[in-house]
Protein backbone atom coordinates (compact mmCIF):
# COMPACT_ATOMS: atom_id res chain seq x y z
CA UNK A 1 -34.09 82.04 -77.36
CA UNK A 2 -37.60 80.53 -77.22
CA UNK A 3 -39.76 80.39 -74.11
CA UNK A 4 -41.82 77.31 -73.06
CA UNK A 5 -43.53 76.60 -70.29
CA UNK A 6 -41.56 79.56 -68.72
CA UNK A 7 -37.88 77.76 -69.45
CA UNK A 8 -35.63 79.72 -71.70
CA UNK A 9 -34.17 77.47 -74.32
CA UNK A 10 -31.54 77.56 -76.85
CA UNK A 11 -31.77 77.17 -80.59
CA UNK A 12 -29.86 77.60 -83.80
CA UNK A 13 -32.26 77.71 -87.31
CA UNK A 14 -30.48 77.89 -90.94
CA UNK A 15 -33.61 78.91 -93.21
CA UNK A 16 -32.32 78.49 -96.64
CA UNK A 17 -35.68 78.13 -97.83
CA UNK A 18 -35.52 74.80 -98.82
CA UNK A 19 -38.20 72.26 -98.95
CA UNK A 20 -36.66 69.91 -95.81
CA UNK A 21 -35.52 71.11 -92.40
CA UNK A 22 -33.11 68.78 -90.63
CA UNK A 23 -34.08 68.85 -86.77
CA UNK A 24 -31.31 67.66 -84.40
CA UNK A 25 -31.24 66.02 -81.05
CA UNK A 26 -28.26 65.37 -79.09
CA UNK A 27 -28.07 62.87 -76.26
CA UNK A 28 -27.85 63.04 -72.54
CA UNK A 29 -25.09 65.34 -71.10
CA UNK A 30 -24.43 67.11 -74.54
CA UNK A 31 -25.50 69.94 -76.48
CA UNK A 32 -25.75 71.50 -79.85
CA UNK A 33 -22.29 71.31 -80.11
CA UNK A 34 -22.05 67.50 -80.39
CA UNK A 35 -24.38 67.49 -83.20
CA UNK A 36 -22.90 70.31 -85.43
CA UNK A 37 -20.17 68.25 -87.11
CA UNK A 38 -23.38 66.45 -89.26
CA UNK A 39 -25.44 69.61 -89.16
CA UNK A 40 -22.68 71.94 -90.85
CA UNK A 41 -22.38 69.52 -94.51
CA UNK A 42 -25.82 70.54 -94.70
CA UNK A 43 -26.73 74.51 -93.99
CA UNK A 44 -26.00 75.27 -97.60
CA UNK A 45 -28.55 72.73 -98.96
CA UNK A 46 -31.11 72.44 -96.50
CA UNK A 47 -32.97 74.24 -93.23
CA UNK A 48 -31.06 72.71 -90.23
CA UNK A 49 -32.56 73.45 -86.72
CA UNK A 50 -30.11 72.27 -83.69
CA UNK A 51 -31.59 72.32 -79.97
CA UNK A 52 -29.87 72.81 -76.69
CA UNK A 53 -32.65 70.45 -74.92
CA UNK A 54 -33.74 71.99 -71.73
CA UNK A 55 -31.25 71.09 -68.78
CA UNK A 56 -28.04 70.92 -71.49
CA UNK A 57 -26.12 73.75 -73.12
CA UNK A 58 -27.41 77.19 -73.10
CA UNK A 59 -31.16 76.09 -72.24
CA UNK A 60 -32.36 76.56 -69.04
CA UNK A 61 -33.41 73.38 -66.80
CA UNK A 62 -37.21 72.14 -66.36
CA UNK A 63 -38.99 73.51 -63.57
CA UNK A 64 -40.70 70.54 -63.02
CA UNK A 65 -39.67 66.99 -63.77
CA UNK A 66 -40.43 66.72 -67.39
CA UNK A 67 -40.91 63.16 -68.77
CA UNK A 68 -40.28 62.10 -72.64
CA UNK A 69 -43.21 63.20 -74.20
CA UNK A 70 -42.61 67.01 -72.37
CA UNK A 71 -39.88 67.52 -74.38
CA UNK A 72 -41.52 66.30 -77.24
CA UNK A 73 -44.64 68.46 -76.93
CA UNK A 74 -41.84 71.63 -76.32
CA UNK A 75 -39.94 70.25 -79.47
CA UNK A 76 -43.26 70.72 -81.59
CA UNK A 77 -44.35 74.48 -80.33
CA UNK A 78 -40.83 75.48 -81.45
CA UNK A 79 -40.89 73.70 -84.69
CA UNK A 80 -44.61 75.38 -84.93
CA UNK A 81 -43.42 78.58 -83.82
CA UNK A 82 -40.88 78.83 -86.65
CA UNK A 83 -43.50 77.40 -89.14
CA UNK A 84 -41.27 74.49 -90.19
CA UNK A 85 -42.28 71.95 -92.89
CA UNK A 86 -41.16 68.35 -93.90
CA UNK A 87 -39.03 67.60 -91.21
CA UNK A 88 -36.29 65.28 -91.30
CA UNK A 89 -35.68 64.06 -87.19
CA UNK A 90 -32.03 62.92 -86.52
CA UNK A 91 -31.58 61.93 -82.56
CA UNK A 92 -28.75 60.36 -80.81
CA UNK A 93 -29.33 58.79 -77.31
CA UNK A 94 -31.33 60.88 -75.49
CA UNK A 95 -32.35 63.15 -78.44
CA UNK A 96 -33.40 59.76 -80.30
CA UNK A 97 -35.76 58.78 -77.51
CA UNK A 98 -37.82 61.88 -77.93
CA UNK A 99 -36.87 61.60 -81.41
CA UNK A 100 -38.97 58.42 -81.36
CA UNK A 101 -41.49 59.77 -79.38
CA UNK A 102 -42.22 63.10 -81.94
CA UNK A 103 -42.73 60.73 -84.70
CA UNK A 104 -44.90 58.66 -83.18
CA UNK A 105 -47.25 62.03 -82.23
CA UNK A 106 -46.69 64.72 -84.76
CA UNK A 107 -45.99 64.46 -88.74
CA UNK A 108 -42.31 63.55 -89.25
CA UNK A 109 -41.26 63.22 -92.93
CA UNK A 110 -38.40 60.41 -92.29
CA UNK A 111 -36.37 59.52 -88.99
CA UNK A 112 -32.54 58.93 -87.99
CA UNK A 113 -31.97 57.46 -84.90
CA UNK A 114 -27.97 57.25 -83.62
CA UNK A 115 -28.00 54.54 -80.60
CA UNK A 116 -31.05 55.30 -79.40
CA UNK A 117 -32.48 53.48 -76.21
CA UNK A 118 -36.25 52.72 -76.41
CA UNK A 119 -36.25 50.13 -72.96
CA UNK A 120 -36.82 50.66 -69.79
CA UNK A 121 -33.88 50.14 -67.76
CA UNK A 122 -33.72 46.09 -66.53
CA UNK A 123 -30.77 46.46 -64.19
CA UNK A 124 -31.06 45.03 -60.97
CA UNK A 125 -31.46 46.59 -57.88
CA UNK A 126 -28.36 45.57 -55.88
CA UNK A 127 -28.28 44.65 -51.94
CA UNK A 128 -26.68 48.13 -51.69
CA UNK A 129 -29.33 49.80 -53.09
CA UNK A 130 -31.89 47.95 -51.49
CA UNK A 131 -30.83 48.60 -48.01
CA UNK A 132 -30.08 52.32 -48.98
CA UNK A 133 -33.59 52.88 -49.91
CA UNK A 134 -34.40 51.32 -46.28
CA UNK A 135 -32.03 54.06 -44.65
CA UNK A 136 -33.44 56.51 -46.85
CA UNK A 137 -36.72 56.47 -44.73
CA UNK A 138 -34.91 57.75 -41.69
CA UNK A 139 -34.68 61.66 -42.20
CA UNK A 140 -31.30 62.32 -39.96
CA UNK A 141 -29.67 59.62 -41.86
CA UNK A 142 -30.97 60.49 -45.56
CA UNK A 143 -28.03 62.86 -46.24
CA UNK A 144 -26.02 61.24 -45.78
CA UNK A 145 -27.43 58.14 -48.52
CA UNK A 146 -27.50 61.10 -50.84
CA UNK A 147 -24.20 61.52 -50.93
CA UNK A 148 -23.15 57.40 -51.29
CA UNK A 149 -26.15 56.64 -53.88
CA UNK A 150 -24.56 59.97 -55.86
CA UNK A 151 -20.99 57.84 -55.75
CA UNK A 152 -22.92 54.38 -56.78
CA UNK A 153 -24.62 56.13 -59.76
CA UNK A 154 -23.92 56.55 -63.11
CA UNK A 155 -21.56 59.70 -64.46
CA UNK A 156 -24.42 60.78 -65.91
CA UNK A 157 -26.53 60.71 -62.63
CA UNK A 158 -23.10 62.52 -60.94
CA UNK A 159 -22.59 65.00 -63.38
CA UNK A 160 -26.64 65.97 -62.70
CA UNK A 161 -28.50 68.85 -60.71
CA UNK A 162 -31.03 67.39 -58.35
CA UNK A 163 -33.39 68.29 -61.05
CA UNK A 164 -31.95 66.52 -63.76
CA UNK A 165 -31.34 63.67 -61.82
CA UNK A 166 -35.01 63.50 -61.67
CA UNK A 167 -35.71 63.60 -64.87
CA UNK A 168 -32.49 60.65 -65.99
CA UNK A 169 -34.45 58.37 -63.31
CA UNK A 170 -38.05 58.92 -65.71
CA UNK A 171 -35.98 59.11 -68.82
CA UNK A 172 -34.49 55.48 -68.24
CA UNK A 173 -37.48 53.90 -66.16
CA UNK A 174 -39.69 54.63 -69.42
CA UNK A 175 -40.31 51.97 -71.91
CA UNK A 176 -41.47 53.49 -75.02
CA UNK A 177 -41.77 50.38 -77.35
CA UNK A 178 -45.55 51.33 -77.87
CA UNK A 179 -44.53 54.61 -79.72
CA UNK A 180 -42.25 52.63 -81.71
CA UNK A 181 -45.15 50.79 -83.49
CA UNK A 182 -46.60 54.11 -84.56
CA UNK A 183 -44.10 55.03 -87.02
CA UNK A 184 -44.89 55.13 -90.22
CA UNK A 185 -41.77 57.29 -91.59
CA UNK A 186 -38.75 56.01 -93.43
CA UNK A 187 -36.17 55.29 -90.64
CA UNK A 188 -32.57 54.58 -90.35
CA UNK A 189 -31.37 52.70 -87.84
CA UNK A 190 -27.41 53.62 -87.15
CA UNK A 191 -25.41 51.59 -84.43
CA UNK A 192 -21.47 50.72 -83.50
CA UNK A 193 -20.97 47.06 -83.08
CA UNK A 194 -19.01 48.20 -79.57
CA UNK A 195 -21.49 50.33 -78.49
CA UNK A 196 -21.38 49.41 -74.38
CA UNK A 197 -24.31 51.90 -73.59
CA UNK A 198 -26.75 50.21 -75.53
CA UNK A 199 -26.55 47.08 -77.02
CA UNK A 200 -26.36 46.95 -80.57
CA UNK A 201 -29.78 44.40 -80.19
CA UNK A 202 -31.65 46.85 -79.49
CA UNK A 203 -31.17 48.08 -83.55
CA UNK A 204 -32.26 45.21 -84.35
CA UNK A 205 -35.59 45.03 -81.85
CA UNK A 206 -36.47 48.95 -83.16
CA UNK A 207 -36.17 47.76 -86.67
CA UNK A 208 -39.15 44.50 -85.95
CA UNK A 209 -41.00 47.16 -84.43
CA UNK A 210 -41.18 49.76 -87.16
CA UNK A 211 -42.56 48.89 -90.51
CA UNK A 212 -40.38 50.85 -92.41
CA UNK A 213 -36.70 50.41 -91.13
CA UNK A 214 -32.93 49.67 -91.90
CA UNK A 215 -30.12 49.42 -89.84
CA UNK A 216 -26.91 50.30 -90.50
CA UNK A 217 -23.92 48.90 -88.62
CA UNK A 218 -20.34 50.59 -87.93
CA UNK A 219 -17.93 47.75 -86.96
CA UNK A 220 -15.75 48.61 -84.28
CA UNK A 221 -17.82 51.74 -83.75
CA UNK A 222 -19.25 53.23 -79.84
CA UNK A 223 -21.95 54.87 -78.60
CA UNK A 224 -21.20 57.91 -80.93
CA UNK A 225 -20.00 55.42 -84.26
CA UNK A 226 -22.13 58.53 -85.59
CA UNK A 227 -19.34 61.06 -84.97
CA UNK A 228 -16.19 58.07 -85.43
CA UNK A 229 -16.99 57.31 -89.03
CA UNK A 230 -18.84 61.25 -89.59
CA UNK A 231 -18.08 60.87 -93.02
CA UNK A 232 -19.70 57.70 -93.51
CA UNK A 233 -22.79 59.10 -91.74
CA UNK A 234 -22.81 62.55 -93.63
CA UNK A 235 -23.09 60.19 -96.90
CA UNK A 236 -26.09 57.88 -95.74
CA UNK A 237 -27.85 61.36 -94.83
CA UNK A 238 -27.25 63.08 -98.16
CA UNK A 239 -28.54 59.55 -99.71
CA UNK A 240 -31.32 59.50 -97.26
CA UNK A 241 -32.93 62.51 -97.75
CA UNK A 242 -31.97 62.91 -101.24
């Protein structure tokens, strides 16, 4: 376990003493164990760190609401606590967001991003919503607007503590196309062609926006065409960082 900011958080490091360290993010709702399956090709050949991010897995939850760059900033003291070199950053989702975010701040040696949202979120507020903020305001009557905007959320939101919900509502209200710019590491760019939980544009937009990008499609592939087609994605790695 490593402590941060007094939150107890879960970690797996493979030193094999080589000169790379794969670091890897999983997304929203997940934990290391989603990200093993690419992880595991590698322990022989490389260092490979895997993070339960705080609030997922065996890591303990924020005590405050922590916003992108937080979990960057904890992502670094670890990586600095272990005294890890040449790091190769791999997020999915969630994990690629603060991916994105570490690479714009600290030294990354070349990026992966797997469906990884950089937006804010545009969706509209509906009349529902609207008038349930209204009732909101009246304190004998907020409970119960808990309980209906927890049914009118996402599974994600559902599936969250009161904390976490928190920090989904920052995490998709944050725009982080700025950061984007500021990369100046060979990236990949991997995205399913059926991905429904973020357009496969987007790719396209993070490629304009970072000077040295490719994207790679999987046809017919979801949100996780990283896991579908693994041994598609274990071969671009081993080519990447070869």
């Amino acid at each position: 376990m490593f402590q941060y900011e007094n939150v107890n958080i879960n970690y797996k490091y493979f030193n094999n003493n080589s000169d790379k360290t794969l670091v890897f993010l999983h997304g929203w709702g997940q934990n290391i164990l989603m990200m093993e399956p690419l992880a595991n090709p590698f322990k022989k050949k490389k260092n490979i760190l895997l993070v339960d991010l705080p609030g997922f897995g065996d890591s303990e939850e924020p005590n405050t609401i922590w916003s992108l760059n937080d979990y960057a900033k904890m992502l670094n003291s670890l990586i600095n606590q272990l005294n890890i070199q040449n790091i190769v950053l791999i997020g999915h989702s969630f994990g690629g967001k603060i991916a994105i975010i570490y690479a714009s701040l600290y030294n990354v040696q070349k990026l992966i991003l797997l469906a990884s949202p950089y937006k804010a979120s545009t969706k509209k507020v509906s009349f529902k919503v609207k008038i349930l903020k209204k009732l909101a305001k009246i304190s004998f009557i907020r409970p119960i607007v808990d309980k209906i905007k927890r049914r009118l959320g996402s599974t994600d939101y559902q599936n969250a503590t009161p904390m976490m919900r928190n920090i989904l509502v920052k995490h998709v209200n944050t725009s982080i196309k700025d950061n984007l710019t500021k990369i100046n590491c060979p990236t990949l760019i991997i995205w399913g062609t059926k991905d429904e939980a973020v357009d496969i544009t987007n790719a396209y937009e993070i490629k304009e926006l970072i000077a040295d990008s490719a994207v790679i499609v999987y046809e017919n592939c979801t949100h996780y065409a990283y896991l579908e087609d693994l041994g598609k994605t274990i071969r671009i790695i081993n080519s990447f960082i070869s």
